[in-house]
PDB file of N, CA and C in Angstrom:
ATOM      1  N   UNK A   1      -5.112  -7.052 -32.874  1.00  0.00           N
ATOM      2  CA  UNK A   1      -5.924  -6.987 -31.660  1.00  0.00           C
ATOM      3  C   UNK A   1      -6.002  -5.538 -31.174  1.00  0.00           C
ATOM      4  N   UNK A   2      -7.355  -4.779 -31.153  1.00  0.00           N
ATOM      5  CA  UNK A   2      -6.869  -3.260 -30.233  1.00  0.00           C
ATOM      6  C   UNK A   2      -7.312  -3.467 -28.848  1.00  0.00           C
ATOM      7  N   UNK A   3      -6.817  -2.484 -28.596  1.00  0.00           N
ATOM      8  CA  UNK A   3      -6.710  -1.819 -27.254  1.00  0.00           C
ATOM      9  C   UNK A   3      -7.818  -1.769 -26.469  1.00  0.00           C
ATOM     10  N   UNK A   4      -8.782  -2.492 -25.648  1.00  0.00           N
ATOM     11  CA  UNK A   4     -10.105  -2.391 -25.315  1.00  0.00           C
ATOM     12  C   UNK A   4      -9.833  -2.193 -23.764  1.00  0.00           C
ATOM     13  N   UNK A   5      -9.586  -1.081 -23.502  1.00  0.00           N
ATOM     14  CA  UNK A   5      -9.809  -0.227 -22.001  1.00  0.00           C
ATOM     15  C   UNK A   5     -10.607  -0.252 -20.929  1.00  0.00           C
ATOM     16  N   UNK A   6     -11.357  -0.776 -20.100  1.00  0.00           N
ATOM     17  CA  UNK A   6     -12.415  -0.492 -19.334  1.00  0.00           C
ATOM     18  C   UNK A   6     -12.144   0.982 -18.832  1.00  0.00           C
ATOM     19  N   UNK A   7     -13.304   1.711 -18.343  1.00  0.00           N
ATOM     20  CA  UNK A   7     -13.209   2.762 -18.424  1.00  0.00           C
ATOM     21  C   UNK A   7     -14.267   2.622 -16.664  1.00  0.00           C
ATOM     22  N   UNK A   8     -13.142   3.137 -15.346  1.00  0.00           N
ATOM     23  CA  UNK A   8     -13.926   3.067 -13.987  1.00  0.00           C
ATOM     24  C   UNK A   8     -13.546   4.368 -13.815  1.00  0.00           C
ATOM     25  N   UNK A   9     -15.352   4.878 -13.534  1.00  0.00           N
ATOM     26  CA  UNK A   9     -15.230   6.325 -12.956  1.00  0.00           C
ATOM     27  C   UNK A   9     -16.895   5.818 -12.520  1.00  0.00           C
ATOM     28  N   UNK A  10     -16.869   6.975 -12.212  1.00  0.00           N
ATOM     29  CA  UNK A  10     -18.455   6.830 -11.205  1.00  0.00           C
ATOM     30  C   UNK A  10     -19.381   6.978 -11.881  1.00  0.00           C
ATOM     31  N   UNK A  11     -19.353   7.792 -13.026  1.00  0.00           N
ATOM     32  CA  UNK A  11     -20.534   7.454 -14.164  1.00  0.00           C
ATOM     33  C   UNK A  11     -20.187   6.329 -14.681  1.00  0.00           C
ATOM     34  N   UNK A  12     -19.406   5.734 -14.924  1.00  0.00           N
ATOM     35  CA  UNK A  12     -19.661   4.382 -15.683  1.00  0.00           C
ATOM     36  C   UNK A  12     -19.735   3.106 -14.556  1.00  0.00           C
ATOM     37  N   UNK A  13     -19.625   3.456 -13.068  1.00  0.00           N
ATOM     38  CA  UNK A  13     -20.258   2.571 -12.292  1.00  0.00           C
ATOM     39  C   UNK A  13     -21.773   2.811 -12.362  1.00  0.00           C
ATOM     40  N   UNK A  14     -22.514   3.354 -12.493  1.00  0.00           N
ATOM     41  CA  UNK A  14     -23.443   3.737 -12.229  1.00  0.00           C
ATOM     42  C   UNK A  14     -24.285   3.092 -13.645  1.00  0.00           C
ATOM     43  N   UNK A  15     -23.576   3.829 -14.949  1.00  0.00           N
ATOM     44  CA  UNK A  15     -24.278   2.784 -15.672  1.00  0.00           C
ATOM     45  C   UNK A  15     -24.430   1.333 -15.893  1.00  0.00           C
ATOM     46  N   UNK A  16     -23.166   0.676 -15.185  1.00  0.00           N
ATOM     47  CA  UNK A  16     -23.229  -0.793 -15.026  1.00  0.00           C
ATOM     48  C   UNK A  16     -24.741  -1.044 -13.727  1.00  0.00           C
ATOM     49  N   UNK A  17     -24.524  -0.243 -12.730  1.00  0.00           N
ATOM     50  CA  UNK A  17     -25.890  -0.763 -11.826  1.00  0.00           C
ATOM     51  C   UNK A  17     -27.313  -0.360 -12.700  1.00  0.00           C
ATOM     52  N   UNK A  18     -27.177   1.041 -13.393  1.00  0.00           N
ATOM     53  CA  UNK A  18     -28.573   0.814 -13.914  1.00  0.00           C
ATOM     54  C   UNK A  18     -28.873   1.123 -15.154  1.00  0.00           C
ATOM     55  N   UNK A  19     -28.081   0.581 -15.977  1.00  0.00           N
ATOM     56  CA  UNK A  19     -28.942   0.543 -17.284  1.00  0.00           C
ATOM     57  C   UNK A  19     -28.063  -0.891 -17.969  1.00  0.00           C
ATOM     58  N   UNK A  20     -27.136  -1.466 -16.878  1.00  0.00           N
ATOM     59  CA  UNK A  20     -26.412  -2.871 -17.584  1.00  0.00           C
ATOM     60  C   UNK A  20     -25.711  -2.699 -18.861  1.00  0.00           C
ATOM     61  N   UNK A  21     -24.793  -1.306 -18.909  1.00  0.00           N
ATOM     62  CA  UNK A  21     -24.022  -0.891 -19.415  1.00  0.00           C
ATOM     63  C   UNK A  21     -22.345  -0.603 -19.338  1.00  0.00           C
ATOM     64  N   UNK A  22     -21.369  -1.066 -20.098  1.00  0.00           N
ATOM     65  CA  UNK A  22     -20.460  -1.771 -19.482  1.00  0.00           C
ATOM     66  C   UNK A  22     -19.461  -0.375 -20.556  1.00  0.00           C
ATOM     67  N   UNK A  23     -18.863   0.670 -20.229  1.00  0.00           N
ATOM     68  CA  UNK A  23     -18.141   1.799 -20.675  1.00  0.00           C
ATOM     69  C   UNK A  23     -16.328   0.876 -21.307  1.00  0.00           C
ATOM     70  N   UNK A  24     -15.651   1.324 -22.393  1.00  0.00           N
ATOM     71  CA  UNK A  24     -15.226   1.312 -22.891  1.00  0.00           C
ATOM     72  C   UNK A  24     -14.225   2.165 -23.820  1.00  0.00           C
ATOM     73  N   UNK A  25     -12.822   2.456 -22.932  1.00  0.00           N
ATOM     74  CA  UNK A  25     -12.311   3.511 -24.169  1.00  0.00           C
ATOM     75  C   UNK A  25     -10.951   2.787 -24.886  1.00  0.00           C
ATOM     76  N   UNK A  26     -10.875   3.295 -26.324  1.00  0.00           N
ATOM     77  CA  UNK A  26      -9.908   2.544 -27.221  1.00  0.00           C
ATOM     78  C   UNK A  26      -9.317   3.571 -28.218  1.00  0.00           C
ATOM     79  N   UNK A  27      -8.903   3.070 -29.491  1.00  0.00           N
ATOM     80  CA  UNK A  27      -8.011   4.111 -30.039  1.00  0.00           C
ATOM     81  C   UNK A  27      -9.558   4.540 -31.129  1.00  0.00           C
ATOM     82  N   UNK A  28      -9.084   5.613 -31.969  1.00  0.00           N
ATOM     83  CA  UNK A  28     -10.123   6.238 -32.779  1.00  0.00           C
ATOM     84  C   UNK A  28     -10.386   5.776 -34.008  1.00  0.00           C
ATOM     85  N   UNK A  29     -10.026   4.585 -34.427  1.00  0.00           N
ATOM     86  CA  UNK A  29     -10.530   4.161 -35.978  1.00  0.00           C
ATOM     87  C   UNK A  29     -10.812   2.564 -35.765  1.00  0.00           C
ATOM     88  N   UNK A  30     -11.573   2.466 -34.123  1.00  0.00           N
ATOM     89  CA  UNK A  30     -12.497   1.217 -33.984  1.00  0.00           C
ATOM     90  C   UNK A  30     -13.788   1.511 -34.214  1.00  0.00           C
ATOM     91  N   UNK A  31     -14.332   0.460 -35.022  1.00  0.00           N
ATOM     92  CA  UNK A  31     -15.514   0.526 -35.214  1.00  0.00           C
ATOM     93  C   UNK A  31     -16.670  -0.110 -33.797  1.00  0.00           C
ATOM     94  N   UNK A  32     -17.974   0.186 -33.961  1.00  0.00           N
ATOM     95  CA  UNK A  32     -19.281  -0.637 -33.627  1.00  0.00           C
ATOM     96  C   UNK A  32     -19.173  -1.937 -33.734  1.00  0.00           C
ATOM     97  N   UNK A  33     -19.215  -2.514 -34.690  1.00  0.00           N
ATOM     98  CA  UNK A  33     -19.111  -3.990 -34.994  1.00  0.00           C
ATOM     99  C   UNK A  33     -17.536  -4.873 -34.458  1.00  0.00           C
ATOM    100  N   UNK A  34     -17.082  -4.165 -34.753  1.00  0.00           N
ATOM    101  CA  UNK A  34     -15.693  -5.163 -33.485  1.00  0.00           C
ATOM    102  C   UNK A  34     -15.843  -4.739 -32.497  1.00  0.00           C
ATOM    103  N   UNK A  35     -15.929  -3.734 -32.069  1.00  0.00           N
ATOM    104  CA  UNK A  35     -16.367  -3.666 -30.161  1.00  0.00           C
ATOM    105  C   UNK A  35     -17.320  -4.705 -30.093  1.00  0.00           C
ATOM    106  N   UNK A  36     -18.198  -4.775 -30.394  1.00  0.00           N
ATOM    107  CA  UNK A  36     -19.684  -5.728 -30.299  1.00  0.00           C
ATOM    108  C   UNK A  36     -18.876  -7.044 -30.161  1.00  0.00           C
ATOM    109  N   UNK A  37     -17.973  -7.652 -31.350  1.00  0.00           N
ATOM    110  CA  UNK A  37     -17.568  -8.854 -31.576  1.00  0.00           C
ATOM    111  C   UNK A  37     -16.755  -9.121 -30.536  1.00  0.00           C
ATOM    112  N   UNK A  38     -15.836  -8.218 -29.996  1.00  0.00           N
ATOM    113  CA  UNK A  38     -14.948  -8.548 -29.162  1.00  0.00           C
ATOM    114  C   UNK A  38     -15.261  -8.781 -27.959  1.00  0.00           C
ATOM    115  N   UNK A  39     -16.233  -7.963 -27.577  1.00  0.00           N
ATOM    116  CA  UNK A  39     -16.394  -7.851 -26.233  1.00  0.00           C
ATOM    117  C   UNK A  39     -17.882  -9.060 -25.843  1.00  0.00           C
ATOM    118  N   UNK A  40     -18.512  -9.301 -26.970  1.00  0.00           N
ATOM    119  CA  UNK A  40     -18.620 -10.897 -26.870  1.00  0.00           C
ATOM    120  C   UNK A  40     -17.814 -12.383 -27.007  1.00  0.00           C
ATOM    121  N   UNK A  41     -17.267 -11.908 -27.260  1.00  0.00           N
ATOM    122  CA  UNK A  41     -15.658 -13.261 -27.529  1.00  0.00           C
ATOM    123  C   UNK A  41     -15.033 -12.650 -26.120  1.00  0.00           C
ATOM    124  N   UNK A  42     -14.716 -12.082 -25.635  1.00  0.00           N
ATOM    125  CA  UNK A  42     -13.587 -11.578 -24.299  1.00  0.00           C
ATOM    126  C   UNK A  42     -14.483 -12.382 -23.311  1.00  0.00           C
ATOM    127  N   UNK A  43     -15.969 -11.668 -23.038  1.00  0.00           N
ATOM    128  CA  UNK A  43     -16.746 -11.900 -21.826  1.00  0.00           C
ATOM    129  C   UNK A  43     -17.677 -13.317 -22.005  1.00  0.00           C
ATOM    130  N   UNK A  44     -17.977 -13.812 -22.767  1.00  0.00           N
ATOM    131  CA  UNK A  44     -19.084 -14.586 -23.149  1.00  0.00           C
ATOM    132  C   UNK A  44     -20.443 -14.016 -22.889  1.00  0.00           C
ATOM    133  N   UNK A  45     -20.468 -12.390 -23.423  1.00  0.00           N
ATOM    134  CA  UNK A  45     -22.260 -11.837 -23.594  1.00  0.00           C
ATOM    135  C   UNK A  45     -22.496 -12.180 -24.576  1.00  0.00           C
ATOM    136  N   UNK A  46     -23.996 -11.517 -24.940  1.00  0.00           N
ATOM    137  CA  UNK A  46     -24.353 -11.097 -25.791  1.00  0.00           C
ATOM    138  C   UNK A  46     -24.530  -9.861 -25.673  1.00  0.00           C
ATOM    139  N   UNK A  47     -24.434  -9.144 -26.633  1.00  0.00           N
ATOM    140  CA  UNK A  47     -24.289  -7.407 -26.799  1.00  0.00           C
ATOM    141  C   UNK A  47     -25.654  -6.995 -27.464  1.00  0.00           C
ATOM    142  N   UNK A  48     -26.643  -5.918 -26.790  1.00  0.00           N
ATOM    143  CA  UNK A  48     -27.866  -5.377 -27.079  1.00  0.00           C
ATOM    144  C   UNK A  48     -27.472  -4.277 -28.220  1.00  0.00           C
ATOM    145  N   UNK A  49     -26.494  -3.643 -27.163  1.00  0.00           N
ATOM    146  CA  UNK A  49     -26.238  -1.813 -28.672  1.00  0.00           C
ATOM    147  C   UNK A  49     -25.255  -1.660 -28.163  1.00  0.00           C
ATOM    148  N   UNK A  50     -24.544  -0.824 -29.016  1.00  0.00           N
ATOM    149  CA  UNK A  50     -23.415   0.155 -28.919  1.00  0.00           C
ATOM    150  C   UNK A  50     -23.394   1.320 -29.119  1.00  0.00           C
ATOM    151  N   UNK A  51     -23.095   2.133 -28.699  1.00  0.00           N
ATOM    152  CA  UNK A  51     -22.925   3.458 -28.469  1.00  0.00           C
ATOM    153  C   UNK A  51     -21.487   4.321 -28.548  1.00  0.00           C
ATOM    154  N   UNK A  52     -21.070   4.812 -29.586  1.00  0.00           N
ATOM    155  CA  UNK A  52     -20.013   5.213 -29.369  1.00  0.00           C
ATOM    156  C   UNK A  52     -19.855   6.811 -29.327  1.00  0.00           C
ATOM    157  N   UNK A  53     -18.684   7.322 -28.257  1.00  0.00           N
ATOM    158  CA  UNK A  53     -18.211   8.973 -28.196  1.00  0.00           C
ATOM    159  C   UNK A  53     -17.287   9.201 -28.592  1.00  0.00           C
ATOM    160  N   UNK A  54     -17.112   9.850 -29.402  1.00  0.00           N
ATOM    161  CA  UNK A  54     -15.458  10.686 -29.663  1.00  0.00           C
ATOM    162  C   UNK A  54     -14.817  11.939 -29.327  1.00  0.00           C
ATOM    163  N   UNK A  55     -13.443  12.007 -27.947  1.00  0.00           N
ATOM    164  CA  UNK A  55     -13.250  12.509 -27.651  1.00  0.00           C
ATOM    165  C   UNK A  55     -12.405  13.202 -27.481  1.00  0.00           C
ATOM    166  N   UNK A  56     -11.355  14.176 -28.345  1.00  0.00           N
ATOM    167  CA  UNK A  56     -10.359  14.315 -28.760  1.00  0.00           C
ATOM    168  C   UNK A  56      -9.857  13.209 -29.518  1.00  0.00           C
ATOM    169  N   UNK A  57      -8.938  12.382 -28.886  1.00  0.00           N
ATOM    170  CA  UNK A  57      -7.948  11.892 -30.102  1.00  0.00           C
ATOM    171  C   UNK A  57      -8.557  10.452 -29.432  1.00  0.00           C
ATOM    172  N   UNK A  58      -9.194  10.042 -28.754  1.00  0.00           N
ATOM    173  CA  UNK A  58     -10.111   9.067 -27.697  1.00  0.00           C
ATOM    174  C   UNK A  58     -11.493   8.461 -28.376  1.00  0.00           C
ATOM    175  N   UNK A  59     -11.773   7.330 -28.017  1.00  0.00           N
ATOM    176  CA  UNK A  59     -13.137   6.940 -28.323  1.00  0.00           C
ATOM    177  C   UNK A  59     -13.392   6.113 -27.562  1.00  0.00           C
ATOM    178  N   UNK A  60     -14.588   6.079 -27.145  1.00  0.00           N
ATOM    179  CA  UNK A  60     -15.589   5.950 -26.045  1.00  0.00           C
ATOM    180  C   UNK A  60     -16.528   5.132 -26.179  1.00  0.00           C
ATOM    181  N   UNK A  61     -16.936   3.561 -25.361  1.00  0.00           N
ATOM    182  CA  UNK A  61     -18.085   2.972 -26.184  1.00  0.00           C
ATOM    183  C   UNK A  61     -18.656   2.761 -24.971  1.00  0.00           C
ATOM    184  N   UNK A  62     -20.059   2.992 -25.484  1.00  0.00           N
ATOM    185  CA  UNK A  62     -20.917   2.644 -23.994  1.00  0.00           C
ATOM    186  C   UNK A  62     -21.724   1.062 -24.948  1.00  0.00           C
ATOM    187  N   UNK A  63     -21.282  -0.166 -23.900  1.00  0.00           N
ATOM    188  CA  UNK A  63     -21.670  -1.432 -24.568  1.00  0.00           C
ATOM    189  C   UNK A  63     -22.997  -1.997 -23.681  1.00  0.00           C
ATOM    190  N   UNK A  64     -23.765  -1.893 -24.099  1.00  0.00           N
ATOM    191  CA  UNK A  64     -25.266  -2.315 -22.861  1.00  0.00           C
ATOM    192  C   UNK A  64     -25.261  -3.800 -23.752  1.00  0.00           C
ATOM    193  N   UNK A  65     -25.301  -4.844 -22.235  1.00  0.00           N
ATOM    194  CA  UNK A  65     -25.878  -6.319 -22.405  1.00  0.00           C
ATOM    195  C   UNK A  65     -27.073  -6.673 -22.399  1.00  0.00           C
ATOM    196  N   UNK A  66     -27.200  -7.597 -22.997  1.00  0.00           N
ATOM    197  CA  UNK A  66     -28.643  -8.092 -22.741  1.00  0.00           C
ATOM    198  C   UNK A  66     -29.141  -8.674 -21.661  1.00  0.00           C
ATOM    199  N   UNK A  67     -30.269  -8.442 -21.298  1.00  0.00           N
ATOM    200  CA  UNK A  67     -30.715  -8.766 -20.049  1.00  0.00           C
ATOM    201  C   UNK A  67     -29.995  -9.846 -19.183  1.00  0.00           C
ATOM    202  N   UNK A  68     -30.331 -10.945 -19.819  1.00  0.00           N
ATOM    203  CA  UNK A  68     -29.607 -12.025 -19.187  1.00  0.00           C
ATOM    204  C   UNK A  68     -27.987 -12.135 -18.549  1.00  0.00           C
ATOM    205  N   UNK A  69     -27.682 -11.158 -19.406  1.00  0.00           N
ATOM    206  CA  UNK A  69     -26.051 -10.647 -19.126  1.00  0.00           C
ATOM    207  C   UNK A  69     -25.926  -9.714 -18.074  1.00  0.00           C
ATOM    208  N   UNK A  70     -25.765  -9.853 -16.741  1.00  0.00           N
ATOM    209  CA  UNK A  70     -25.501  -8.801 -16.099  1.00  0.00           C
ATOM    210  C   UNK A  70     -23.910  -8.320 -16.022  1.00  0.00           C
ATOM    211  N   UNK A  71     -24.006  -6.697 -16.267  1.00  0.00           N
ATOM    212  CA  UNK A  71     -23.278  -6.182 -16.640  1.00  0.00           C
ATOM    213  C   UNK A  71     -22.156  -6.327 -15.332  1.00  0.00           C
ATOM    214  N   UNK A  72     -22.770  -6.167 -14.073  1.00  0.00           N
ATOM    215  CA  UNK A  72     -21.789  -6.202 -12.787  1.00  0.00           C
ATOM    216  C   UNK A  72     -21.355  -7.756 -12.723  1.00  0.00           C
ATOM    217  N   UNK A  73     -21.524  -8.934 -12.867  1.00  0.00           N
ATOM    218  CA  UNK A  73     -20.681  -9.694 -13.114  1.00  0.00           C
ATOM    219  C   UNK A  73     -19.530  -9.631 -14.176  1.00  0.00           C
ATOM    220  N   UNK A  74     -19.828  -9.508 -15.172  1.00  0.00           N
ATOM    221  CA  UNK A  74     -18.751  -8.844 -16.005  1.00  0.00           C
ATOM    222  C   UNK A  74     -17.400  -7.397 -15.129  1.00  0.00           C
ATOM    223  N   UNK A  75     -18.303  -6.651 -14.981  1.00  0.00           N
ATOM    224  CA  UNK A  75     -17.082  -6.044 -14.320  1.00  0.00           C
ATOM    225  C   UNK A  75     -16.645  -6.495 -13.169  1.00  0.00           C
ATOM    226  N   UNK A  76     -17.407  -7.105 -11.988  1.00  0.00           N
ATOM    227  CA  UNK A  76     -16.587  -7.763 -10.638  1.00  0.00           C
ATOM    228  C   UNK A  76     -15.055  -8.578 -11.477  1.00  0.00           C
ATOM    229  N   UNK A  77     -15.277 -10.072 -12.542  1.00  0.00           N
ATOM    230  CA  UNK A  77     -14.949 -10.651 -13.125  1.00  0.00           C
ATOM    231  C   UNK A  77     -13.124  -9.827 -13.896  1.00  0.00           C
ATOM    232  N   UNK A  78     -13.856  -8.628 -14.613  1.00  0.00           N
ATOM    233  CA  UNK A  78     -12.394  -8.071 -14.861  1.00  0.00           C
ATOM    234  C   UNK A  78     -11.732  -6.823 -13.929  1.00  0.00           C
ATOM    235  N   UNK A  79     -12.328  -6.818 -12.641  1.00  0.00           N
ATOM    236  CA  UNK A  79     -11.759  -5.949 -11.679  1.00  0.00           C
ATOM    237  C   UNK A  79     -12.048  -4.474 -12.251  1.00  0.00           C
ATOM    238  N   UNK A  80     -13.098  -4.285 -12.389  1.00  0.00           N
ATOM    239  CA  UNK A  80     -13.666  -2.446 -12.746  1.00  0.00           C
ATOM    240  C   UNK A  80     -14.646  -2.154 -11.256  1.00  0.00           C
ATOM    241  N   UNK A  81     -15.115  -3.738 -10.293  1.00  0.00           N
ATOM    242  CA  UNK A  81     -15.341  -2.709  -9.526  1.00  0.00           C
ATOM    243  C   UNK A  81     -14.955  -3.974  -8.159  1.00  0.00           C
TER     244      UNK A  81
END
């Protein structure tokens, strides 16, 4: 099982209000496709894209839902906001 972080700072509030994008940091040899899987099995979304940053020894996923999925229920739900 890794490490799936929510990541609350004010840019990643901001992308949850407007682009229904839900930020993510974990260790550095997770892929796209298990973030996607997991974080549909954790929340009950569906996942549009993934986006990942690498940042030093850090990695970074910006996870946007699909419409129907709003992203701020998801975070009210695991306390990010």
């Amino acid at each position: 099982m890794m490490q799936l972080r929510p990541l609350i700072t004010e840019k990643a509030v901001m992308l949850i209000e407007s682009q229904n994008t839900l930020t993510f940091k974990t260790d550095k040899n997770t892929g796209k496709a298990e973030i996607k899987k997991e974080v549909e099995f954790l929340f009950n979304v569906k996942v549009e894209k993934v986006r990942g940053l690498i940042k030093g020894n850090q990695k970074y996923f910006y996870v946007k839902l699909k419409k129907e999925f709003p992203a701020i229920d998801v975070a009210t739900k695991i306390g990010m906001i």
